[in-house]
Protein backbone atom coordinates (compact mmCIF):
# COMPACT_ATOMS: atom_id res chain seq x y z
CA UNK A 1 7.44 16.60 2.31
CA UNK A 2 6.98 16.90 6.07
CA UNK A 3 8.62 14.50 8.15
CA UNK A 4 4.91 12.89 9.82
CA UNK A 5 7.09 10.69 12.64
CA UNK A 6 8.58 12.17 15.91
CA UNK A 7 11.54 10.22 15.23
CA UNK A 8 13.36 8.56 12.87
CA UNK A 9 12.97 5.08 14.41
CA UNK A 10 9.37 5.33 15.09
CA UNK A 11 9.41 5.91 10.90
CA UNK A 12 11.50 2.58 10.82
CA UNK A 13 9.35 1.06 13.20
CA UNK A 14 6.16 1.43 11.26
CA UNK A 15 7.56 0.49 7.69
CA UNK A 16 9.20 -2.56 9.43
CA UNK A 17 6.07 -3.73 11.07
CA UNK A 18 4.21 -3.29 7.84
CA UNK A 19 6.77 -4.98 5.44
CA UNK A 20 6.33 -8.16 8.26
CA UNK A 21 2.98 -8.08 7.36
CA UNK A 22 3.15 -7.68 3.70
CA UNK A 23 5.75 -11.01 3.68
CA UNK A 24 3.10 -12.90 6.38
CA UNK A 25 0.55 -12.40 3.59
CA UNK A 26 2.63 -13.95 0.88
CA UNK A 27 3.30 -10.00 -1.50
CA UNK A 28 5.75 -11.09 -3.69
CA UNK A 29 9.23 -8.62 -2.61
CA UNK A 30 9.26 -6.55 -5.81
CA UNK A 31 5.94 -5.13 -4.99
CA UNK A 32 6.98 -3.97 -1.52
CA UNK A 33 9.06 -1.24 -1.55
CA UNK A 34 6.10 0.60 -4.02
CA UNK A 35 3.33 -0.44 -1.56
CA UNK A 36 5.59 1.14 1.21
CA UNK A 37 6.27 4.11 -0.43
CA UNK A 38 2.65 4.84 -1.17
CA UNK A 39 1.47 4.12 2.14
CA UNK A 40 4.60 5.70 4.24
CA UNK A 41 5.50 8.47 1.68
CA UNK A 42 2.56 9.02 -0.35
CA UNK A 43 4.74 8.31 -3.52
CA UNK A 44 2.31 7.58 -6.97
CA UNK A 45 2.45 3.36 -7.24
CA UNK A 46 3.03 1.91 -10.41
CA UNK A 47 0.14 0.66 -12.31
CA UNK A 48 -0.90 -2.66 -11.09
CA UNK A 49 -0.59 -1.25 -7.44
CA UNK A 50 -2.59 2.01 -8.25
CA UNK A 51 -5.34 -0.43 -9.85
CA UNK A 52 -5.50 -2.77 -7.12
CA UNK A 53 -5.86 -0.10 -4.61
CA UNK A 54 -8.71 1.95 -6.58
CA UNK A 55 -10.22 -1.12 -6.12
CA UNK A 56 -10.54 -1.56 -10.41
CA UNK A 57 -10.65 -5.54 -10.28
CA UNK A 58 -10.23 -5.17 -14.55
CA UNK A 59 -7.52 -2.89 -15.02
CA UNK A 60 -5.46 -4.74 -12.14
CA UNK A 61 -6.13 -7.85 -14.00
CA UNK A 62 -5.04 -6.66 -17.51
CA UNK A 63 -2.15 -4.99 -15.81
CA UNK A 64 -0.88 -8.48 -13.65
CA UNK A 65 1.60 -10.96 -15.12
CA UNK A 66 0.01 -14.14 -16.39
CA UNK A 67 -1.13 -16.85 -13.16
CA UNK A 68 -0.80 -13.84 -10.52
CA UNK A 69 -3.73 -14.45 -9.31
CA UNK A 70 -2.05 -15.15 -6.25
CA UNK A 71 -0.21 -12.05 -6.24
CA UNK A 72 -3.55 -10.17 -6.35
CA UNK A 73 -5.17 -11.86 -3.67
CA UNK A 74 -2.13 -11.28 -1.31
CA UNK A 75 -2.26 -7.93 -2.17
CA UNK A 76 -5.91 -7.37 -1.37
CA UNK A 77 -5.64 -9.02 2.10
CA UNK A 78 -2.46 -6.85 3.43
CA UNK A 79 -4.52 -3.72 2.29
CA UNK A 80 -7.75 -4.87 4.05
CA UNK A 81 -6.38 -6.67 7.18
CA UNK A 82 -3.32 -3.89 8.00
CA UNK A 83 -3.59 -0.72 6.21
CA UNK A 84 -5.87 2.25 6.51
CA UNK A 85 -8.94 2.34 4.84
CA UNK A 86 -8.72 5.91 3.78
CA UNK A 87 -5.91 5.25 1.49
CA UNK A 88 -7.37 2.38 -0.69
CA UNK A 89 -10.62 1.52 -2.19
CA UNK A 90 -11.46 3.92 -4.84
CA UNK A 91 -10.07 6.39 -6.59
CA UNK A 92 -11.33 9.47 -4.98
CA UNK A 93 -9.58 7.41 -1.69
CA UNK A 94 -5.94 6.94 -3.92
CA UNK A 95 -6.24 10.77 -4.93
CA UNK A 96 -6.59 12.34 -1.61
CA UNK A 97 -4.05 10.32 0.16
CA UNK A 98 -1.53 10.91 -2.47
CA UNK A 99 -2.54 14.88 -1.86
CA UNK A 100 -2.87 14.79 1.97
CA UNK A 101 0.59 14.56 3.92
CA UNK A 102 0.10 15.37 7.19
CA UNK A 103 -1.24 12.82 8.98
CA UNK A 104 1.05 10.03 9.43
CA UNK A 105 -0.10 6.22 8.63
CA UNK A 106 -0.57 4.28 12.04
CA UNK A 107 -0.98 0.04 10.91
CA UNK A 108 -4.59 -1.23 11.61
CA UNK A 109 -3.19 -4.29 13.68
């Protein structure tokens, strides 16, 4: 894959100013380092993260540990409030910004 950052810190500078944000919105810390890597790297998420960011309220339920509700919510409010909408929401949305790597992610905020 393409390095998408002039420099390495400005790469460290992003994925530090997003993981503030995921910890400000209460993500629980094991479900970091796969947001980040989708977002930053384009890496597949796991299956509770890929449902949550199609937007598949169902599957993401059926997929979450028992009283996460929590843990969904949080989830849905870093994507809205600090990440780009073209790489959450539906499918189509998941599929072409796991395909498309070269344009780097700039936070919404």
């Amino acid at each position: 894959m393409p390095d998408l950052y002039d420099t390495r810190r400005e790469r460290f500078v992003v994925r530090d100013h997003l993981r503030a944000r995921l910890v400000e919105r209460g993500v629980p810390v094991h479900l970091h380092e796969g947001l980040l890597a989708y977002i930053l790297e384009r890496r597949e998420p796991g299956q509770f993260l890929r449902a949550v960011l199609r937007n598949d309220l169902l599957d993401a339920v059926m997929r979450m540990s028992p009283g996460s509700f929590e843990v969904l919510r949080a989830v849905v409010l870093f994507l809205f409030n600090h990440v780009p909408a073209p790489c959450w929401g539906s499918e189509a949305r998941v599929v072409a910004w796991l395909a498309d790597t070269s344009v780097p992610v700039v936070p919404c905020d």
